[in-house]
Every structure is written in C-alpha cells, then in structure tokens.
N, C-alpha and C. Protein backbone atom coordinates (compact mmCIF):
# COMPACT_ATOMS: atom_id res chain seq x y z
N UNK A 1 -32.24 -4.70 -8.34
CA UNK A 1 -30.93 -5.24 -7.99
C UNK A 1 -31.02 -6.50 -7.13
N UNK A 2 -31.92 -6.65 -6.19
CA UNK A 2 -32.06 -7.49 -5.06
C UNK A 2 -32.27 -8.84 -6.13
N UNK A 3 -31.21 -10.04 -5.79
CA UNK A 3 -31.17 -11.28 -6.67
C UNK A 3 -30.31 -11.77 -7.91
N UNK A 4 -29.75 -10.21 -8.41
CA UNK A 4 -28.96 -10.27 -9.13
C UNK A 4 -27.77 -10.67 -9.22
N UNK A 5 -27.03 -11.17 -10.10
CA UNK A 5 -25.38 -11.77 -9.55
C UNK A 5 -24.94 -11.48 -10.82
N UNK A 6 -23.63 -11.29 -10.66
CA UNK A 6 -22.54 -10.96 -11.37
C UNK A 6 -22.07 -12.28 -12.30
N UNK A 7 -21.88 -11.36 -13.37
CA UNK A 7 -20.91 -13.04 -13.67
C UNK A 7 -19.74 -13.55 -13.90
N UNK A 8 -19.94 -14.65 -14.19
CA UNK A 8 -18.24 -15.68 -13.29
C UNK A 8 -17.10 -15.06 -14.12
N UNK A 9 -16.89 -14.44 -14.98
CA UNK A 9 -15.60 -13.27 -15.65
C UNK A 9 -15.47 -12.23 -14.49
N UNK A 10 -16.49 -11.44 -14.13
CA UNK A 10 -16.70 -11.20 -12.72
C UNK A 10 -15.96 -11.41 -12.14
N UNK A 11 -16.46 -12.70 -10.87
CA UNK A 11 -16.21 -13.27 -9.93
C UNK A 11 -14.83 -13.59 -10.12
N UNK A 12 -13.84 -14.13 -11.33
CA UNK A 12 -12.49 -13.95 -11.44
C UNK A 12 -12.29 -12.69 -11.29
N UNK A 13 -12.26 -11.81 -12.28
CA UNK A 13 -11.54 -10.45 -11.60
C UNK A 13 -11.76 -10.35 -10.14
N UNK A 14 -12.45 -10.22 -9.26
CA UNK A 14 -12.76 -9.76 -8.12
C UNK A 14 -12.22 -10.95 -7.07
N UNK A 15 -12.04 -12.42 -6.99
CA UNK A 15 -11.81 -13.24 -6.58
C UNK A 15 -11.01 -14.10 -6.62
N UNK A 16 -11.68 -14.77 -7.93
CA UNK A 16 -10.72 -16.04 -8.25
C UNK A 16 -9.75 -16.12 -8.52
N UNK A 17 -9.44 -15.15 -9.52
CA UNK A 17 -8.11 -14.72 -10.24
C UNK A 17 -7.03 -13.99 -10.10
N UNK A 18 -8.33 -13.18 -8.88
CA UNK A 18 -7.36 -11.80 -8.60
C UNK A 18 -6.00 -12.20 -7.40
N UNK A 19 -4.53 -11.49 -7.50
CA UNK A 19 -3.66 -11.91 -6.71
C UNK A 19 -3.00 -10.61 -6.21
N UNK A 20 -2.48 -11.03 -5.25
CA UNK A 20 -1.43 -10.13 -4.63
C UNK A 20 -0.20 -9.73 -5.70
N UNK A 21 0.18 -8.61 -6.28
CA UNK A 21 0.86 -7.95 -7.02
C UNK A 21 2.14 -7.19 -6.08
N UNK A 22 3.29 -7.71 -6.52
CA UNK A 22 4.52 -7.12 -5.76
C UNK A 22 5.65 -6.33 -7.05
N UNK A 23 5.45 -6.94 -8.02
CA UNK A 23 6.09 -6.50 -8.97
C UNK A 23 4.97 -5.28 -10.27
N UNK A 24 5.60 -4.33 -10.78
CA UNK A 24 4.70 -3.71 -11.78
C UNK A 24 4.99 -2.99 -12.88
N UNK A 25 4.06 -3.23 -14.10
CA UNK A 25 4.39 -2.22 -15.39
C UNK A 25 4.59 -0.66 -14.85
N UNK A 26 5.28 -0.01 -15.63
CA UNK A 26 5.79 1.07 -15.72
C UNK A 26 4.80 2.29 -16.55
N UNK A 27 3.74 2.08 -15.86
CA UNK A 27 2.15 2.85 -16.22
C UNK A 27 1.86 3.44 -15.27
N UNK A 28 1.53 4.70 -15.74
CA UNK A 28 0.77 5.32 -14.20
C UNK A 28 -0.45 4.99 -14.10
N UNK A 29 -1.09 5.47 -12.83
CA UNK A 29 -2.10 5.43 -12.43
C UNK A 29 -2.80 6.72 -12.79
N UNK A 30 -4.12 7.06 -13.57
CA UNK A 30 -4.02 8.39 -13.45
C UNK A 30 -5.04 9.13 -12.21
N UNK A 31 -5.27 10.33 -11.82
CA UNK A 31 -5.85 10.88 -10.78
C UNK A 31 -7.38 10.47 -10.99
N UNK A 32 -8.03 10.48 -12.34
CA UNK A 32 -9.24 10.01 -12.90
C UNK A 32 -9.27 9.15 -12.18
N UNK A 33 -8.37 7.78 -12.34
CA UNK A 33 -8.94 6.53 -12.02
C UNK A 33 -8.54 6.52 -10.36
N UNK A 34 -8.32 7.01 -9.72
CA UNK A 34 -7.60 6.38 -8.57
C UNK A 34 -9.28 7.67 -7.69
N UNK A 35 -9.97 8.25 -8.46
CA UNK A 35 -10.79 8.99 -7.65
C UNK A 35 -12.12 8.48 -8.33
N UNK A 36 -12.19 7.73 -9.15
CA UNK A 36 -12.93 6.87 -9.44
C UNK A 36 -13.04 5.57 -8.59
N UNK A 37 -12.19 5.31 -8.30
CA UNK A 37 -11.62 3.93 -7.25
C UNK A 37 -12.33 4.44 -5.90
N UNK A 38 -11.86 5.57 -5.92
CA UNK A 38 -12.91 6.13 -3.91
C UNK A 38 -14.31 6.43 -4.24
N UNK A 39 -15.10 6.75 -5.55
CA UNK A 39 -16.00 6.94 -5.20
C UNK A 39 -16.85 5.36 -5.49
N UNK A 40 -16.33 4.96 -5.89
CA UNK A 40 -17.06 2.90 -6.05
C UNK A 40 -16.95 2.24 -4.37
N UNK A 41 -15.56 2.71 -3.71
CA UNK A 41 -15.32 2.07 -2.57
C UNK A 41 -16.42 2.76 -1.80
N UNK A 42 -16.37 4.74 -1.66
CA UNK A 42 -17.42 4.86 -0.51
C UNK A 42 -18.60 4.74 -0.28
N UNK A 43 -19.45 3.68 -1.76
CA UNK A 43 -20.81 3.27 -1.64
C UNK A 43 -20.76 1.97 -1.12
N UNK A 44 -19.98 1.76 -0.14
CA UNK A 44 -20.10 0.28 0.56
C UNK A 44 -20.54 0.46 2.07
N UNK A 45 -21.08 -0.16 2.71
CA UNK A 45 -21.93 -0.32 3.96
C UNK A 45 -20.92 0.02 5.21
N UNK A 46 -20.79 1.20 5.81
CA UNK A 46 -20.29 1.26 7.69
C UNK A 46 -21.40 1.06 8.56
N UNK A 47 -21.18 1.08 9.80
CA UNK A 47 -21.91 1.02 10.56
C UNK A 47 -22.53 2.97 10.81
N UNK A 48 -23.42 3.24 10.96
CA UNK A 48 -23.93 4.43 10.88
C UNK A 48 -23.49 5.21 10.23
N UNK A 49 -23.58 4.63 8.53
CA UNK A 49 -22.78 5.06 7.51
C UNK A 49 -21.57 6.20 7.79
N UNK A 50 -20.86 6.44 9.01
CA UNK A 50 -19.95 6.57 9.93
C UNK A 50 -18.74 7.09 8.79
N UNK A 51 -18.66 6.42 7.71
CA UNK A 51 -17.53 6.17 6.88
C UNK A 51 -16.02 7.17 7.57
N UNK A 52 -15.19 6.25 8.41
CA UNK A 52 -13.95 6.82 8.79
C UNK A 52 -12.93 6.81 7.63
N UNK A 53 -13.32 6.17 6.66
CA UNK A 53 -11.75 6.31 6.20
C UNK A 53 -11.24 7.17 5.12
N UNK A 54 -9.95 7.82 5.32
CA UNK A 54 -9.26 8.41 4.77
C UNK A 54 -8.27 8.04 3.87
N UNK A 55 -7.87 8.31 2.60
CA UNK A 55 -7.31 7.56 2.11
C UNK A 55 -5.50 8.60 1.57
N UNK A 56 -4.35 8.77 1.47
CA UNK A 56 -3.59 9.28 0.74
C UNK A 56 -3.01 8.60 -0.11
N UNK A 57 -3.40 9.12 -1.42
CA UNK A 57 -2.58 8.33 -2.85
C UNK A 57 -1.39 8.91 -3.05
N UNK A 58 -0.48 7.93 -2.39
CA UNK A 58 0.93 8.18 -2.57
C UNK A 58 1.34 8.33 -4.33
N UNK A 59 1.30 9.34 -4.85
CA UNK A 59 2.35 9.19 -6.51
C UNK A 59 3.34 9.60 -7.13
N UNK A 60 3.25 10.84 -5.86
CA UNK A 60 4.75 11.93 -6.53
C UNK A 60 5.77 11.57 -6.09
N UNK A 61 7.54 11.74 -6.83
CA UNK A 61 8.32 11.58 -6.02
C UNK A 61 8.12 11.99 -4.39
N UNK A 62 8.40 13.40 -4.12
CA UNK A 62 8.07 14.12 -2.73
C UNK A 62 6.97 13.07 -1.79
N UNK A 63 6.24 12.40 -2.38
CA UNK A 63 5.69 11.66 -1.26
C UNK A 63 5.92 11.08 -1.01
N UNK A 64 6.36 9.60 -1.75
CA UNK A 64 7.34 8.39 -1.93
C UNK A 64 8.40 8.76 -1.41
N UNK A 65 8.84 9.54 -1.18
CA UNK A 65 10.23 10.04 -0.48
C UNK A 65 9.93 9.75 0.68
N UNK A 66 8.79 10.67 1.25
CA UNK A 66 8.20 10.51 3.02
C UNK A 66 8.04 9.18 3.20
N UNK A 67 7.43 8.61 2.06
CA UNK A 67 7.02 6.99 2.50
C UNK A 67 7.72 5.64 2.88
N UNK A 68 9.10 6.12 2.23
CA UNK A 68 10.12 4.73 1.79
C UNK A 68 10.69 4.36 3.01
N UNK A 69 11.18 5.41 4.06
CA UNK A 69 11.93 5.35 5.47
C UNK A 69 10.54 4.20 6.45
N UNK A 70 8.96 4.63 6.28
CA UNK A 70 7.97 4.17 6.87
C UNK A 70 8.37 2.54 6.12
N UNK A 71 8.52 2.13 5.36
CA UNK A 71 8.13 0.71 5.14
C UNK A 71 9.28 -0.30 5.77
N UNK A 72 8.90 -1.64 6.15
CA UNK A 72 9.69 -2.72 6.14
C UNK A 72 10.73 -2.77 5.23
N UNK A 73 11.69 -3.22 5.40
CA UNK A 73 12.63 -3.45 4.21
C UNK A 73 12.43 -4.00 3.19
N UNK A 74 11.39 -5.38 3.31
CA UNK A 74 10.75 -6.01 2.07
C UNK A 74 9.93 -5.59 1.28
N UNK A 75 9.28 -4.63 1.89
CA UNK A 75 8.35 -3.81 1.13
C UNK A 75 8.69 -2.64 0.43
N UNK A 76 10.09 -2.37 0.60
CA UNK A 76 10.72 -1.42 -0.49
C UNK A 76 10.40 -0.97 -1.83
N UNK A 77 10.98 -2.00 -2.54
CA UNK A 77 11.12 -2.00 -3.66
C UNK A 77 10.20 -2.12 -4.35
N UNK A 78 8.76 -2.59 -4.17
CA UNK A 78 7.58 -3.24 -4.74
C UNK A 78 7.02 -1.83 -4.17
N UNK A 79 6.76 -1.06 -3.52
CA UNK A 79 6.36 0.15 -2.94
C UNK A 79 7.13 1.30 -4.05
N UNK A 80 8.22 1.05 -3.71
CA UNK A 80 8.37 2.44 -4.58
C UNK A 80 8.40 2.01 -6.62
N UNK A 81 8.26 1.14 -6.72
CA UNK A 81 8.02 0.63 -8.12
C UNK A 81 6.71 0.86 -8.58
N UNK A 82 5.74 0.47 -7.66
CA UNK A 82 4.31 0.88 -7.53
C UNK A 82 3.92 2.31 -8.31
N UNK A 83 2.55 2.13 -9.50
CA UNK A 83 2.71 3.55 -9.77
C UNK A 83 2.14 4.87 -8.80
N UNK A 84 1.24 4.05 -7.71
CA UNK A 84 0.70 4.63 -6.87
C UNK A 84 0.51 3.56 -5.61
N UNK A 85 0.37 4.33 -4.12
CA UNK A 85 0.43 3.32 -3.03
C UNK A 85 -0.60 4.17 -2.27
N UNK A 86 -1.96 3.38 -1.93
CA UNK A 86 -2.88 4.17 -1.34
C UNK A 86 -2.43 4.06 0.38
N UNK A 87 -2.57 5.18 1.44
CA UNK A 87 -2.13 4.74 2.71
C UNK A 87 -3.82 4.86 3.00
N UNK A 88 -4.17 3.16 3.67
CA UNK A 88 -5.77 3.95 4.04
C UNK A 88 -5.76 4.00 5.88
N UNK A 89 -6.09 5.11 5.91
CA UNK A 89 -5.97 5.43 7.15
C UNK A 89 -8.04 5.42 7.67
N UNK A 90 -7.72 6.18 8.97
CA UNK A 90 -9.11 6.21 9.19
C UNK A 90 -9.57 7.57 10.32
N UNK A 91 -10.35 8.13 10.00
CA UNK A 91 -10.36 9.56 10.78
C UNK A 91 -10.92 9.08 12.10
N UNK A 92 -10.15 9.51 13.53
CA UNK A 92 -10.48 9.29 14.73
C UNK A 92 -11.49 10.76 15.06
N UNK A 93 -11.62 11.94 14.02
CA UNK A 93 -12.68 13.09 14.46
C UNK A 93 -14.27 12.36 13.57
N UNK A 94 -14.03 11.17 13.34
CA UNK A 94 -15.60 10.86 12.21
C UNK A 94 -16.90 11.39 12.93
N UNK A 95 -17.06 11.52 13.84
CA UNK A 95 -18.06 11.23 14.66
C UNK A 95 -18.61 12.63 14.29
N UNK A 96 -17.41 13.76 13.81
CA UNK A 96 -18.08 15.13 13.68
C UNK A 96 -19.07 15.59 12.39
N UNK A 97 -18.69 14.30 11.08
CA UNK A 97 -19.25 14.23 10.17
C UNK A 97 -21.32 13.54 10.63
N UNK A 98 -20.94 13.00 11.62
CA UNK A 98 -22.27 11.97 11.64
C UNK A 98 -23.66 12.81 11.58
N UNK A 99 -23.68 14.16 11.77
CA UNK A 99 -25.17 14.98 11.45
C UNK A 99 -25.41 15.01 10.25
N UNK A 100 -24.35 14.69 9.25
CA UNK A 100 -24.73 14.46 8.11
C UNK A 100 -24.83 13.75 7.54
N UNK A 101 -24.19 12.67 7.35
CA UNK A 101 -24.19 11.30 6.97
C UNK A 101 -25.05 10.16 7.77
N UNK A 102 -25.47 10.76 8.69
CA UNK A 102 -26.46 9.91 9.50
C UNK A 102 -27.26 10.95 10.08
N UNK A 103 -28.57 11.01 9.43
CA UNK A 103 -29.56 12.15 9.66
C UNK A 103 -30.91 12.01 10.53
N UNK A 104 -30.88 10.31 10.50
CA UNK A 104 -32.19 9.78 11.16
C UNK A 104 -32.43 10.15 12.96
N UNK A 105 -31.00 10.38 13.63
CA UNK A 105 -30.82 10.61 14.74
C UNK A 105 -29.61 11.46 15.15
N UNK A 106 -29.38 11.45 16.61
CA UNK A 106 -28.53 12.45 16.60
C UNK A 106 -27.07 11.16 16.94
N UNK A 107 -26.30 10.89 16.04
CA UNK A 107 -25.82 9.84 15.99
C UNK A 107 -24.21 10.06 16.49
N UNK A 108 -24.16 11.12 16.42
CA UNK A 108 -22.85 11.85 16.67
C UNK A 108 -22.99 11.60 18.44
N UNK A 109 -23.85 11.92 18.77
CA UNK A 109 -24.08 11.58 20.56
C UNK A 109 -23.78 9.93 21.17
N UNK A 110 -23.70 9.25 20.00
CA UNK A 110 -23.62 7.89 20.05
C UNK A 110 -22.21 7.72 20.87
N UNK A 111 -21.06 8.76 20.18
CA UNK A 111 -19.87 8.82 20.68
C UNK A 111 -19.15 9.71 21.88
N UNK A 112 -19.77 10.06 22.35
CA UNK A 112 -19.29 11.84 23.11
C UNK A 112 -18.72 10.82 24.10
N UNK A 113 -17.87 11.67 24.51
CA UNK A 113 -17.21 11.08 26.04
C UNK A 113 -16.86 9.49 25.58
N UNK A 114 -16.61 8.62 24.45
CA UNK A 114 -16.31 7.44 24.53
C UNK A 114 -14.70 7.19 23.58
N UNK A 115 -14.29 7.62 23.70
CA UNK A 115 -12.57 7.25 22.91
C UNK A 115 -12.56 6.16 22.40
N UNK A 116 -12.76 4.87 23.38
CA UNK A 116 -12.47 3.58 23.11
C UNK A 116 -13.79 3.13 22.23
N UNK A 117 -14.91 3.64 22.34
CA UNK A 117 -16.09 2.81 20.74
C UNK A 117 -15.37 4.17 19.63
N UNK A 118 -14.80 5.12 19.63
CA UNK A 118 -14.52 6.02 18.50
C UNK A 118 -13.08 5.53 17.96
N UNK A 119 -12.39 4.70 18.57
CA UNK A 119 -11.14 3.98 17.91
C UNK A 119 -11.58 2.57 17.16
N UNK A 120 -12.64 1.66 17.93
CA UNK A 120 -12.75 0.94 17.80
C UNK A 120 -13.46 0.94 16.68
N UNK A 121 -14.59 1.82 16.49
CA UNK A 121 -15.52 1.81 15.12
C UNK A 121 -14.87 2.59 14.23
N UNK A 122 -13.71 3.10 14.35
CA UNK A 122 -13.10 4.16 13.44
C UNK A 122 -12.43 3.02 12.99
N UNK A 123 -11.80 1.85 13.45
CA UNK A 123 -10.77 0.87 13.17
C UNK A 123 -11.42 -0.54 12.71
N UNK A 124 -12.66 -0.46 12.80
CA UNK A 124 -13.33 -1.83 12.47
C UNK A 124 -13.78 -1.18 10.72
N UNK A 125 -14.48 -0.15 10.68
CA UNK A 125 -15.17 0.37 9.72
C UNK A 125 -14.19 0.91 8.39
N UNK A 126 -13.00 1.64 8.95
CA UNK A 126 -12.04 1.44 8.21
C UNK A 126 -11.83 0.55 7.60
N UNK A 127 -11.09 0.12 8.04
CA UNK A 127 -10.47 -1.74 7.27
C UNK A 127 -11.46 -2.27 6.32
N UNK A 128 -12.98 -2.27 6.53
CA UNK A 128 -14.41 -2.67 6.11
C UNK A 128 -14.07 -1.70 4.62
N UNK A 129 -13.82 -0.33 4.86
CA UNK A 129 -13.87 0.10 3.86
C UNK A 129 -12.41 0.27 2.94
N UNK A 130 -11.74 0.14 3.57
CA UNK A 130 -10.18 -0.15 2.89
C UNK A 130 -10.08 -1.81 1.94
N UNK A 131 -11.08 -2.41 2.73
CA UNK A 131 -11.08 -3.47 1.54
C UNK A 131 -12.24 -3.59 0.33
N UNK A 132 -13.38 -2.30 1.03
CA UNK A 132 -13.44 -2.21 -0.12
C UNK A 132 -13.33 -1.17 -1.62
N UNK A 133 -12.31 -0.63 -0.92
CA UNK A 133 -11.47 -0.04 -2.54
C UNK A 133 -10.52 -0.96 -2.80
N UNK A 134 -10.14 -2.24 -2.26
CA UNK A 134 -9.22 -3.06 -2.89
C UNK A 134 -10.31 -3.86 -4.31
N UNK A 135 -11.45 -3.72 -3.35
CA UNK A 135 -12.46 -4.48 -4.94
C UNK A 135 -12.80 -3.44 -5.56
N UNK A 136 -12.82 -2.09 -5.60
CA UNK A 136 -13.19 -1.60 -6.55
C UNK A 136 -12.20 -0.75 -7.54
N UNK A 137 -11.11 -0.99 -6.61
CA UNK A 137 -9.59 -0.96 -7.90
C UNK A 137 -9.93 -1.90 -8.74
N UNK A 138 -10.04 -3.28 -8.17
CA UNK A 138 -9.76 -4.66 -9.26
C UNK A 138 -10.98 -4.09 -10.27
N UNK A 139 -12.36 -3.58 -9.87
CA UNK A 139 -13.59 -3.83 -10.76
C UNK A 139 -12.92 -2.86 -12.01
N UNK A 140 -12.33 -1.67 -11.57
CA UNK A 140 -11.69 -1.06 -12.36
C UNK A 140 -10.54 -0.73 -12.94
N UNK A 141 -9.77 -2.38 -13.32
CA UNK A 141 -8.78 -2.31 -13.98
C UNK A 141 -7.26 -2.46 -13.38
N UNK A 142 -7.80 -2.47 -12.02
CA UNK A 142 -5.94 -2.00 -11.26
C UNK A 142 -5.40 -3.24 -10.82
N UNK A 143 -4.35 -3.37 -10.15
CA UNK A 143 -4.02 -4.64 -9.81
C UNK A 143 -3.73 -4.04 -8.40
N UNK A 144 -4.00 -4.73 -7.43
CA UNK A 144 -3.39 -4.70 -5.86
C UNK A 144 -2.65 -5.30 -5.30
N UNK A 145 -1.84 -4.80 -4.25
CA UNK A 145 -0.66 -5.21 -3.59
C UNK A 145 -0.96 -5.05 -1.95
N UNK A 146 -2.03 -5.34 -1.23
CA UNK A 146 -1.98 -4.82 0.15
C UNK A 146 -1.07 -5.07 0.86
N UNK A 147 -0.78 -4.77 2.07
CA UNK A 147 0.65 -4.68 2.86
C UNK A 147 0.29 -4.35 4.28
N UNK A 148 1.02 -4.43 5.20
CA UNK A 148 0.78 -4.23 6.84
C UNK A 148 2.56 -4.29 7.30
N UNK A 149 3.03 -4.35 6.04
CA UNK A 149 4.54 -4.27 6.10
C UNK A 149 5.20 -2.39 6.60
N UNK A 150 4.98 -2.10 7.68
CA UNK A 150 5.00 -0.48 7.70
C UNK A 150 5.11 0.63 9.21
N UNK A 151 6.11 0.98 9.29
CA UNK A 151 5.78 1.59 10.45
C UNK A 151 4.44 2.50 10.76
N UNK A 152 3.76 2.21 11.44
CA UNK A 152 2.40 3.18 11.54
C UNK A 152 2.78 4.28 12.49
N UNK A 153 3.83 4.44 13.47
CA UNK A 153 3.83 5.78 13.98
C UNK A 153 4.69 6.90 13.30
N UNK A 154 5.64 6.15 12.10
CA UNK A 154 6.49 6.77 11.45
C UNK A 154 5.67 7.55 10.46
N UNK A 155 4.33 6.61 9.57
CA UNK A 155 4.00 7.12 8.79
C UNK A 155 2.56 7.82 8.92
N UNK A 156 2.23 8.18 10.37
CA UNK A 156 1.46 9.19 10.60
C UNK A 156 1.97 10.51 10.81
N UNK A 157 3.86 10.14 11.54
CA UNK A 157 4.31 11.79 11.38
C UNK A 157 4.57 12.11 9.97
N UNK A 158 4.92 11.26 9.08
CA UNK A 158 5.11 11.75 7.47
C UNK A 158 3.55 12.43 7.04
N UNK A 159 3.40 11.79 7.17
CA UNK A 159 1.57 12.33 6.62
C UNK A 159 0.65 12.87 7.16
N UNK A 160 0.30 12.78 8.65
CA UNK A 160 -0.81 13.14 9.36
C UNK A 160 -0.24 14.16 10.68
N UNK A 161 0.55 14.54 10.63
CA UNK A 161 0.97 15.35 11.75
C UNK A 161 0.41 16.33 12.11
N UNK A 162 -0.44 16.15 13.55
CA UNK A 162 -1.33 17.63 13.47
C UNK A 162 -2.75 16.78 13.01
N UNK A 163 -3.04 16.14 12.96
CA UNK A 163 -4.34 15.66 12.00
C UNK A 163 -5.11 14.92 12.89
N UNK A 164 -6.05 14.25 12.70
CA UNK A 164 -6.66 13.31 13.35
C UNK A 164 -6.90 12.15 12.36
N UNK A 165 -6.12 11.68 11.56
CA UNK A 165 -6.45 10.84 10.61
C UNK A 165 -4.82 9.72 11.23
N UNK A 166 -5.50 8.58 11.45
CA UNK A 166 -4.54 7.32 11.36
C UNK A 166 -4.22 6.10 10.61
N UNK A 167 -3.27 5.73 10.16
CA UNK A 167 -2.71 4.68 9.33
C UNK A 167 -3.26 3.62 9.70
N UNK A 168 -3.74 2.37 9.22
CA UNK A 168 -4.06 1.12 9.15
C UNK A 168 -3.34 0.10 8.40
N UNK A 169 -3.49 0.53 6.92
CA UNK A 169 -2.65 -0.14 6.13
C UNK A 169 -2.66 0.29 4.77
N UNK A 170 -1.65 -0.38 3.79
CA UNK A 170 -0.75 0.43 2.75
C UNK A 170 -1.61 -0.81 1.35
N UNK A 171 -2.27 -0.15 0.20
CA UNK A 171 -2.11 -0.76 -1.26
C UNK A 171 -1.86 -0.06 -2.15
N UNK A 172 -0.57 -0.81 -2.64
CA UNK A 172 -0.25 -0.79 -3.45
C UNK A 172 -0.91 -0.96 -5.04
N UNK A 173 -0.93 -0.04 -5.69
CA UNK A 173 -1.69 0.00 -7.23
C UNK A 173 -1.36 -0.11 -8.13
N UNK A 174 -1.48 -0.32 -9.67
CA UNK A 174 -0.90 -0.34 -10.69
C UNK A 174 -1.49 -1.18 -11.72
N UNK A 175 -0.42 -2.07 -12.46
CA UNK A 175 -0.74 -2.68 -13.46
C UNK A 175 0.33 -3.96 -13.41
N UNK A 176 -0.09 -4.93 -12.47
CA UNK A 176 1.08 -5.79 -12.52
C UNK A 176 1.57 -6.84 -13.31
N UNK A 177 2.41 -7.35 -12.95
CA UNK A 177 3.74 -7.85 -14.21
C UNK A 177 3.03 -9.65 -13.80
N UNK A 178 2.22 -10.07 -14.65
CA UNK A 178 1.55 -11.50 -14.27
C UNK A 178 2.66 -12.49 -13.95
N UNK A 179 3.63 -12.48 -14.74
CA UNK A 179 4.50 -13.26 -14.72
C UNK A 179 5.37 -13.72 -13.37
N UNK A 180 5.61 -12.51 -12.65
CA UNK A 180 6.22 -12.54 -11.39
C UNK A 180 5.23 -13.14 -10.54
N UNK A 181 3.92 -13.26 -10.40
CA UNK A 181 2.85 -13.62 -9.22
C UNK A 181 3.34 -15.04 -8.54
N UNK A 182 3.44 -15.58 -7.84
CA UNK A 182 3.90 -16.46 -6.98
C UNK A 182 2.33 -17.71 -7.35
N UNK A 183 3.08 -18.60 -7.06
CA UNK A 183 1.37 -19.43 -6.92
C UNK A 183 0.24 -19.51 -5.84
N UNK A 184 -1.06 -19.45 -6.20
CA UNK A 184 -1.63 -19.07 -4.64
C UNK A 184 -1.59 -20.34 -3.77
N UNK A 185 -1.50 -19.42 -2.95
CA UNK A 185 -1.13 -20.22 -1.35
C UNK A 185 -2.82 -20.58 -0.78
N UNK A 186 -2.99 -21.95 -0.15
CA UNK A 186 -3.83 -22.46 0.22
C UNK A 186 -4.75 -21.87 0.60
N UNK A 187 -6.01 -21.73 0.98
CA UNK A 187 -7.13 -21.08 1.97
C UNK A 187 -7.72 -22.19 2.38
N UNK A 188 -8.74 -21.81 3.93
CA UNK A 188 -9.32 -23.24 4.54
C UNK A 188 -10.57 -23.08 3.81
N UNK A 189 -11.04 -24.51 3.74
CA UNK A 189 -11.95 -24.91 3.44
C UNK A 189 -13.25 -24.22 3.99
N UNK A 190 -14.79 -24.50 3.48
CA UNK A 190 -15.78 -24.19 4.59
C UNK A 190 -15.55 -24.93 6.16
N UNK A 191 -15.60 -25.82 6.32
CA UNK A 191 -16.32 -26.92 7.01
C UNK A 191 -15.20 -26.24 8.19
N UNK A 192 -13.92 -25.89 7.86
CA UNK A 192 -12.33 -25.30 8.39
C UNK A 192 -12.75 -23.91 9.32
N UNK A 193 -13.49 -23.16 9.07
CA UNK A 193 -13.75 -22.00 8.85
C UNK A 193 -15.14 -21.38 9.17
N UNK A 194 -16.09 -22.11 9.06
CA UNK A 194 -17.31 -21.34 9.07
C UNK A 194 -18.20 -22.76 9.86
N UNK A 195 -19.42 -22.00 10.75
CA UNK A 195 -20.46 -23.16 11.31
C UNK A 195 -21.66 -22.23 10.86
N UNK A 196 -23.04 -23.14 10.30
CA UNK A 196 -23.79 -22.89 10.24
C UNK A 196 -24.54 -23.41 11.31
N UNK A 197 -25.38 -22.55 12.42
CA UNK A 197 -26.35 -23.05 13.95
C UNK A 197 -27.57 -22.44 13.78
C-alpha cells in the first residue's frame, strides 16, 4: 500500500467534486449501507486508537420526530427530507474501552482523574473520526450534508439521556438532487493557509 494513490475519478468523488447536499432524492438509505459507512470510517487513525465516536442514524419517523425541535430553523427541511441524518457524537466513558483497543500499555491510566484531556481527546478524535465517515459515505455512494446547525443540549436529552455519549455534529445522507447544489464557494490558497519551516 505504502506509495500508492488513488485515482483522479477518485480524488473527484472524495474532493473535487464532492459538495455540500441540502436538497434530496426520495431513496432510502439502507441499514447495509449506512453500517458499511461505520465500518470504512472506524479504520481511520485516533490518537491511542481511543476511537470516541458514537454515531446515531437518524431514519425512522419516531426519531426524526425527537430530532426536528433540536435543529436550527434552516436546517429543517433539508434534515427531515434527508433519507437518513447521522448525529456523530463522541463517548466521554472511551477511556473504559482503552484495555482493548490499546493493548501495548495500560492506556486507560493515561486518563484517570483527568476530565479535561478525556473531553478534550474525546472531542478532538471525534470530529477526526466524524469526518471520516463523511469520506467514506462519499467512497460509498452517498451524498453529504454536514451541519453544526443544532441545539447540542436539546439533542443529547432526545438521544443520550442517562448516557455518556455527546453530540458534536449532524450529516446528513442520501442521494442528492445535483441540480439544487449552489456553486462552490472559494477556499484559500496554499501560500493563504499553510507554511512550510
């Protein structure tokens, strides 16, 4: 694998091409693919392979129900049109998984008595891995809609009440309607953005 690269049909799906989706066909998502989608995302790199995040695939009415009061107003309609809306959250108990997922040491001790590195790596590593099931929806067919449009204390009592699992942020899934996509909006340059020292 080491050297190998993908190619540029590739690099469009995953990049170039790929856009933010607000509008969508009237296709579901099925449970196959959307658990196919987590197991592509959880072979991506955490820090002490740690992996916090949790994901709920919003699809049934009954959930979408809990969900619709949690969103922004703008995010309504493109949310509940959606054939599925992943909430990726991130488990603040991870640390209890770490004897297993991290076997080389006792890695779970890394955290005892520390709240603030167990939010912080629960919340850095998350996101790390919440984006990447946004690429491994696209590798497999889906179109994405991410969002931060959302109450997060509303939609931890809908979903996580009692739990130790917290909201970060909301994608939206499906099969979207090309036509509606907006044109893409600028990004900075290297030279804007990045120093090589």
């Amino acid at each position: 694998m080491t050297g190998s690269i993908v190619t540029d049909a590739a690099l469009d799906l995953l990049f170039r091409e790929a856009r933010t989706y607000r509008h969508w066909r009237d296709k579901p998502v099925s449970p196959i693919l959307l658990e196919a989608v987590y197991d592509l995302a959880k072979m991506g790199p955490t820090s002490g392979n740690c992996s916090p995040m949790r994901v709920v695939f919003v699809v049934g009415p009954e959930a979408k129900a809990r969900l619709k009061p949690c969103l922004s107003p703008g995010n309504v309609d493109q949310t509940m049109a959606a054939p599925a809306t992943a909430i990726i959250a991130h488990d603040m108990d991870f640390p209890d998984l770490m004897p297993r997922l991290y076997r080389k040491e006792d890695a779970r001790s890394w955290f005892a008595g520390k709240p603030d590195l167990i939010a912080e790596t629960a919340f850095r590593n998350g996101s790390l891995q919440g984006a990447y099931l946004i690429m491994a929806a696209r590798a497999l067919g889906l179109d994405c809609g991410p969002m931060s449009g959302f109450n997060r204390a509303k939609t931890d009592k809908a979903f996580f009440e009692g739990q130790s699992w917290r909201s970060n942020f909301l994608v939206n899934l499906g099969y979207g309607l090309d036509d509606t996509v907006d044109p893409r909006d600028d990004r900075l340059d290297f030279d804007e953005a990045c120093r090589i020292e």
